[in-house]
Protein backbone atom coordinates (compact mmCIF):
# COMPACT_ATOMS: atom_id res chain seq x y z
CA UNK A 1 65.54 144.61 53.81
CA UNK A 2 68.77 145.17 56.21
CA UNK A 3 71.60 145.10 55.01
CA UNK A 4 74.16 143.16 57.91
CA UNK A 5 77.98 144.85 57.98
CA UNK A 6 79.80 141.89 59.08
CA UNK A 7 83.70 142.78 59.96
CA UNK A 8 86.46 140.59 59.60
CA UNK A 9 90.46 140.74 60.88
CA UNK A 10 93.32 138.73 59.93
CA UNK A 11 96.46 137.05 62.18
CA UNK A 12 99.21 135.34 60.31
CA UNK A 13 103.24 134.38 61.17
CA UNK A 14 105.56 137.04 58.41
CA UNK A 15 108.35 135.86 56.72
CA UNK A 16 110.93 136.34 60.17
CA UNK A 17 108.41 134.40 61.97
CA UNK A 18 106.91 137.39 64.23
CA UNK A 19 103.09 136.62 64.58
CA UNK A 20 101.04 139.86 62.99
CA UNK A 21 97.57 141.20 63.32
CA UNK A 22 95.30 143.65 61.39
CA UNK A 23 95.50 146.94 62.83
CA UNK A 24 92.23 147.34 60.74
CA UNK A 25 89.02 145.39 59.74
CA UNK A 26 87.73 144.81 56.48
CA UNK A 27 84.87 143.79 54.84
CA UNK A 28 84.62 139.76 53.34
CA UNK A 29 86.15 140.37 49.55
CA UNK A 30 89.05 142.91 51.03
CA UNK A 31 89.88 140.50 54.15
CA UNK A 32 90.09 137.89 51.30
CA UNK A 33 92.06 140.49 49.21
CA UNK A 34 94.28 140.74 51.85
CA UNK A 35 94.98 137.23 52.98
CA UNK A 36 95.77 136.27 49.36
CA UNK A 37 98.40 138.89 49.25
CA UNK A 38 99.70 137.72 52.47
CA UNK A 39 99.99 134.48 50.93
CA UNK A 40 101.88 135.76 47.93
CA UNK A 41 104.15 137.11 50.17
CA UNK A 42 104.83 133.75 51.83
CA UNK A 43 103.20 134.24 54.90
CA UNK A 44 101.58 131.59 57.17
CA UNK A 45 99.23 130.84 59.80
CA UNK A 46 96.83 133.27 57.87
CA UNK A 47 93.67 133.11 59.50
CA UNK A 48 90.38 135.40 58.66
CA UNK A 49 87.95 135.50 61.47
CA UNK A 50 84.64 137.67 62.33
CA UNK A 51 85.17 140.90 64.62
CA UNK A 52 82.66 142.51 66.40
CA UNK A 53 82.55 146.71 65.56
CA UNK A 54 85.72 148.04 67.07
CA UNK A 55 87.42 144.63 68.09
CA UNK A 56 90.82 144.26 66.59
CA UNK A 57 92.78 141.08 67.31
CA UNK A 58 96.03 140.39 68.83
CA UNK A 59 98.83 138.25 67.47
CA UNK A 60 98.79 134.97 68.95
């Protein structure tokens, strides 16, 4: 059976209002991890979307 690596990266707005993207990408459960702590930390706009290998987002 294969196993499928599927990659995810995050955008959100901080707390000053300057839109933010992963420099990373994660796996499901740590991009979840991650946009929960965002959260916490009273971010917004926090989105979690699929990434192709390699493709990082930019801040929009």
């Amino acid at each position: 059976m294969a196993i499928k690596m599927t990659n995810y990266v995050l955008t959100w707005t901080d707390t000053d209002g300057v839109k933010r993207a992963s420099a990373v990408s994660y796996d499901e459960g740590s991009a979840r991890d991650r946009a929960e702590k965002l959260d916490a930390a009273q971010c917004t706009d926090i989105v979690v979307s699929e990434a192709k290998p390699g493709e990082l987002p930019t801040p929009q």
